[in-house]
C-alpha atoms as a PDB file:
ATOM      1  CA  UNK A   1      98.057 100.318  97.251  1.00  0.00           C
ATOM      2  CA  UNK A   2     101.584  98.645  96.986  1.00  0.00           C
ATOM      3  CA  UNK A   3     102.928 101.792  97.450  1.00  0.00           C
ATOM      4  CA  UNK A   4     100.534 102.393 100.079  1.00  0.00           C
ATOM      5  CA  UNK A   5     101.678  99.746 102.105  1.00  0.00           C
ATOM      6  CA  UNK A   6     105.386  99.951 101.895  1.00  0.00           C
ATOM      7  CA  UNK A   7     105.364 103.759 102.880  1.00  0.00           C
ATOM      8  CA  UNK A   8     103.239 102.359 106.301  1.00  0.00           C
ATOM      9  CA  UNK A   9     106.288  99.792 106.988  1.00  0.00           C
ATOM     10  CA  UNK A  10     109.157 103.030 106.185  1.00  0.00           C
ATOM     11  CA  UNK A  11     106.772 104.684 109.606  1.00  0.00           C
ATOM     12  CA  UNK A  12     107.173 101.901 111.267  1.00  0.00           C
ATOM     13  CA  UNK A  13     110.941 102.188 110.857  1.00  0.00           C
ATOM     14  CA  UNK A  14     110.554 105.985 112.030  1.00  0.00           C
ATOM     15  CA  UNK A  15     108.572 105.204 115.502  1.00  0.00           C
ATOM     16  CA  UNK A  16     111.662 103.015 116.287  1.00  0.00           C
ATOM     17  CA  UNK A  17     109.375 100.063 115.841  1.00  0.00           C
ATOM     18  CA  UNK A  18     110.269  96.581 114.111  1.00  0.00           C
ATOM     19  CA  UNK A  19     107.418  96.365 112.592  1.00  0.00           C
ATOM     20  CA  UNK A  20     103.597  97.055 113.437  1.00  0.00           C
ATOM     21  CA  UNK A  21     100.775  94.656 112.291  1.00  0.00           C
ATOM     22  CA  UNK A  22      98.925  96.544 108.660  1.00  0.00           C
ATOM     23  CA  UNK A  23      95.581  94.653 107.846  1.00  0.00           C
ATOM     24  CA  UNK A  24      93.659  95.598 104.958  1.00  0.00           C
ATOM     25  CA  UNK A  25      90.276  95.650 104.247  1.00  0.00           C
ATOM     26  CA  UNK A  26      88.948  95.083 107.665  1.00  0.00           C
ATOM     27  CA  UNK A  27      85.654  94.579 108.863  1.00  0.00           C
ATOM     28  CA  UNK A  28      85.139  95.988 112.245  1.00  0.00           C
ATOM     29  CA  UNK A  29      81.610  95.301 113.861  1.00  0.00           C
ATOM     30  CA  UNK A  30      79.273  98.233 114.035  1.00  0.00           C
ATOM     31  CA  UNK A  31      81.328 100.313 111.686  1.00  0.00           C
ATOM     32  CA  UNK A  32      81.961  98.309 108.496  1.00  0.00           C
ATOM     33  CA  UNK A  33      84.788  97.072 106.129  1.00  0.00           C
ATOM     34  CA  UNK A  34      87.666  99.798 106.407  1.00  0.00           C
ATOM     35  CA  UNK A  35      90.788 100.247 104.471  1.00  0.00           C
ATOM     36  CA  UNK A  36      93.825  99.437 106.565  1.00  0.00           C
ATOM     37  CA  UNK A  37      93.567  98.960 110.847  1.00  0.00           C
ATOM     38  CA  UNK A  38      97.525  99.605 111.834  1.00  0.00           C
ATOM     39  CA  UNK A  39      98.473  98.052 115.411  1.00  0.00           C
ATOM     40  CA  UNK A  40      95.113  96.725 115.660  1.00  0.00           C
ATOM     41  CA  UNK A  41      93.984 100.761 116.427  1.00  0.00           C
ATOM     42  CA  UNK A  42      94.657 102.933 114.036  1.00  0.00           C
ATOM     43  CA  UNK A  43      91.586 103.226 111.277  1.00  0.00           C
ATOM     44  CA  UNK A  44      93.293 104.560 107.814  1.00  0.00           C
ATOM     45  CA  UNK A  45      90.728 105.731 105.493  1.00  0.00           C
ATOM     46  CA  UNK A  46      91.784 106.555 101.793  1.00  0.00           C
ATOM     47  CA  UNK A  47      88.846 107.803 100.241  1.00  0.00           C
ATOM     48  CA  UNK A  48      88.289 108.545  96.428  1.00  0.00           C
ATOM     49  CA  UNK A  49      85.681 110.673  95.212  1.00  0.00           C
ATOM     50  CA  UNK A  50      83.261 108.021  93.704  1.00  0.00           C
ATOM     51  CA  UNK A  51      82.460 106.761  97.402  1.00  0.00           C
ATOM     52  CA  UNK A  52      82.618 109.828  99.483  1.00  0.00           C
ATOM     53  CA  UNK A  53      81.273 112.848  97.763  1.00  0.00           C
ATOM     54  CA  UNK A  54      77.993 114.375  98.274  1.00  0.00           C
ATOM     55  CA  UNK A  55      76.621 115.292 101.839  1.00  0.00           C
ATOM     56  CA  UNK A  56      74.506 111.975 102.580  1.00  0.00           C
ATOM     57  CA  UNK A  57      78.307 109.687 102.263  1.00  0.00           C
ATOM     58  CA  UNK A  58      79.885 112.465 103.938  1.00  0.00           C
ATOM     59  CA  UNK A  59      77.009 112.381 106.746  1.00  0.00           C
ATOM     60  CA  UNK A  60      77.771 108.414 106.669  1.00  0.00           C
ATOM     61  CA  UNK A  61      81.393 108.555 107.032  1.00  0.00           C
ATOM     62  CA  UNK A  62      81.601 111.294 109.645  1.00  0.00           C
ATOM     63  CA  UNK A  63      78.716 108.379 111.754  1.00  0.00           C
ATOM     64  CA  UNK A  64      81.379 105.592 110.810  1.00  0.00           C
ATOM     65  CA  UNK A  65      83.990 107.577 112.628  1.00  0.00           C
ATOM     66  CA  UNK A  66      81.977 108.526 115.665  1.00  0.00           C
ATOM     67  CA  UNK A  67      81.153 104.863 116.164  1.00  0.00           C
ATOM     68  CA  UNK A  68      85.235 103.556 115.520  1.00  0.00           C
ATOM     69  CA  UNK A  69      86.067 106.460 118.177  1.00  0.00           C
ATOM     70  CA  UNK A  70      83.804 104.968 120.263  1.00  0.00           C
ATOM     71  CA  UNK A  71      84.989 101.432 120.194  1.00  0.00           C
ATOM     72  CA  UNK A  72      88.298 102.366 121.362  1.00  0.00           C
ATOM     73  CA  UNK A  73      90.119 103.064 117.489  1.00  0.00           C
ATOM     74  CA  UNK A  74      91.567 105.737 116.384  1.00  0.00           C
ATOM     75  CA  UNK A  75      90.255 106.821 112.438  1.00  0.00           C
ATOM     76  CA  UNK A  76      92.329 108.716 110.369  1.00  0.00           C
ATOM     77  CA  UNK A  77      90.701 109.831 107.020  1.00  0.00           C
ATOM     78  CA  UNK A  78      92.482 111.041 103.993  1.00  0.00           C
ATOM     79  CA  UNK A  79      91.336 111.713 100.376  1.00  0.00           C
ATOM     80  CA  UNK A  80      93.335 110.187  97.307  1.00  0.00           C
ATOM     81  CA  UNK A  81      95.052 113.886  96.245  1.00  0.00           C
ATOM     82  CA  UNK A  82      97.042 113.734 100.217  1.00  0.00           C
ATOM     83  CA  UNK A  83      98.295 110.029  99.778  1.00  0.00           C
ATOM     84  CA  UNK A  84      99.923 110.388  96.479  1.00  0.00           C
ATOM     85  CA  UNK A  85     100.861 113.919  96.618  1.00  0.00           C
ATOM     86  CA  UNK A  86     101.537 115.247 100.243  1.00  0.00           C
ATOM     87  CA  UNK A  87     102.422 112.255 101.681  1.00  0.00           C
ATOM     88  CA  UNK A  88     104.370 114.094 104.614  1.00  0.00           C
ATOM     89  CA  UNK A  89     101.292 115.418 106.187  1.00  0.00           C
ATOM     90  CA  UNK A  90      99.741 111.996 106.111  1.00  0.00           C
ATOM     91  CA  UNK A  91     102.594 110.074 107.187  1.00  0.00           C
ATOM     92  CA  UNK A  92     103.207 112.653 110.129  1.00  0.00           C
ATOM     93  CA  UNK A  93      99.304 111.883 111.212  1.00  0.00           C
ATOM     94  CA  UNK A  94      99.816 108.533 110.820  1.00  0.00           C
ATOM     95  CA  UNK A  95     103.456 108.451 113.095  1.00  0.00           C
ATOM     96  CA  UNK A  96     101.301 110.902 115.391  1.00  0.00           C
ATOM     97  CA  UNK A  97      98.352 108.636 115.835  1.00  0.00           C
ATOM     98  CA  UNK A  98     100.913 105.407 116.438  1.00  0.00           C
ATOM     99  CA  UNK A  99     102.789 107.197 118.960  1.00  0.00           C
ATOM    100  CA  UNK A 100      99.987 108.077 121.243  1.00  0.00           C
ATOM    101  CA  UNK A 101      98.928 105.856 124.052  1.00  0.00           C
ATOM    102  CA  UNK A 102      96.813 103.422 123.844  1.00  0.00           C
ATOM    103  CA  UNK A 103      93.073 103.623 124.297  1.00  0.00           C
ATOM    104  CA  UNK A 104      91.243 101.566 126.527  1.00  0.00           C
ATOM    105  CA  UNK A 105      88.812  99.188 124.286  1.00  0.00           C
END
């Protein structure tokens, strides 16, 4: 997730921003330990097929984002293939995400 991680701090750079806060592995009450909150409001979600296939952990993940919207974050989802492979599309959600206003929580 090294990789991960320094990619997040390059869109940083891109929004013109010193640096945004990246916390992994975050429990958020109500919805569960997530990957990585960015700016305290962006959910990132990189899920790999051992954890989120089948319609029951689909069912659960698609409840997990419902309640995250709900508390004010913002949950972006992405499956292992996009990270390492199409990382544009990703990082464009991510910068897209970050550069919308802030939410009222």
């Amino acid at each position: 997730m090294v990789p991960l991680i320094d990619a997040l701090i390059q869109a940083a750079d891109c929004l013109g921003q010193e640096a945004f806060l990246v916390a992994c592995q975050v429990r958020i009450r109500h919805v569960g330990r997530v990957d990585f909150v960015l700016a305290g409001r962006v959910i990132l979600e990189v899920d790999g097929k051992e954890n989120h296939d089948g319609p029951s952990e689909r069912h659960k993940d698609l409840r997990r984002d419902a309640i995250a919207i709900s508390l004010g974050f913002t949950p972006l989802r992405f499956d292992y293939s996009l990270v390492m492979y199409e990382w544009p599309i990703v990082e464009r959600a991510i910068l897209a995400a970050l550069s919308r206003p802030q939410g009222l929580r």
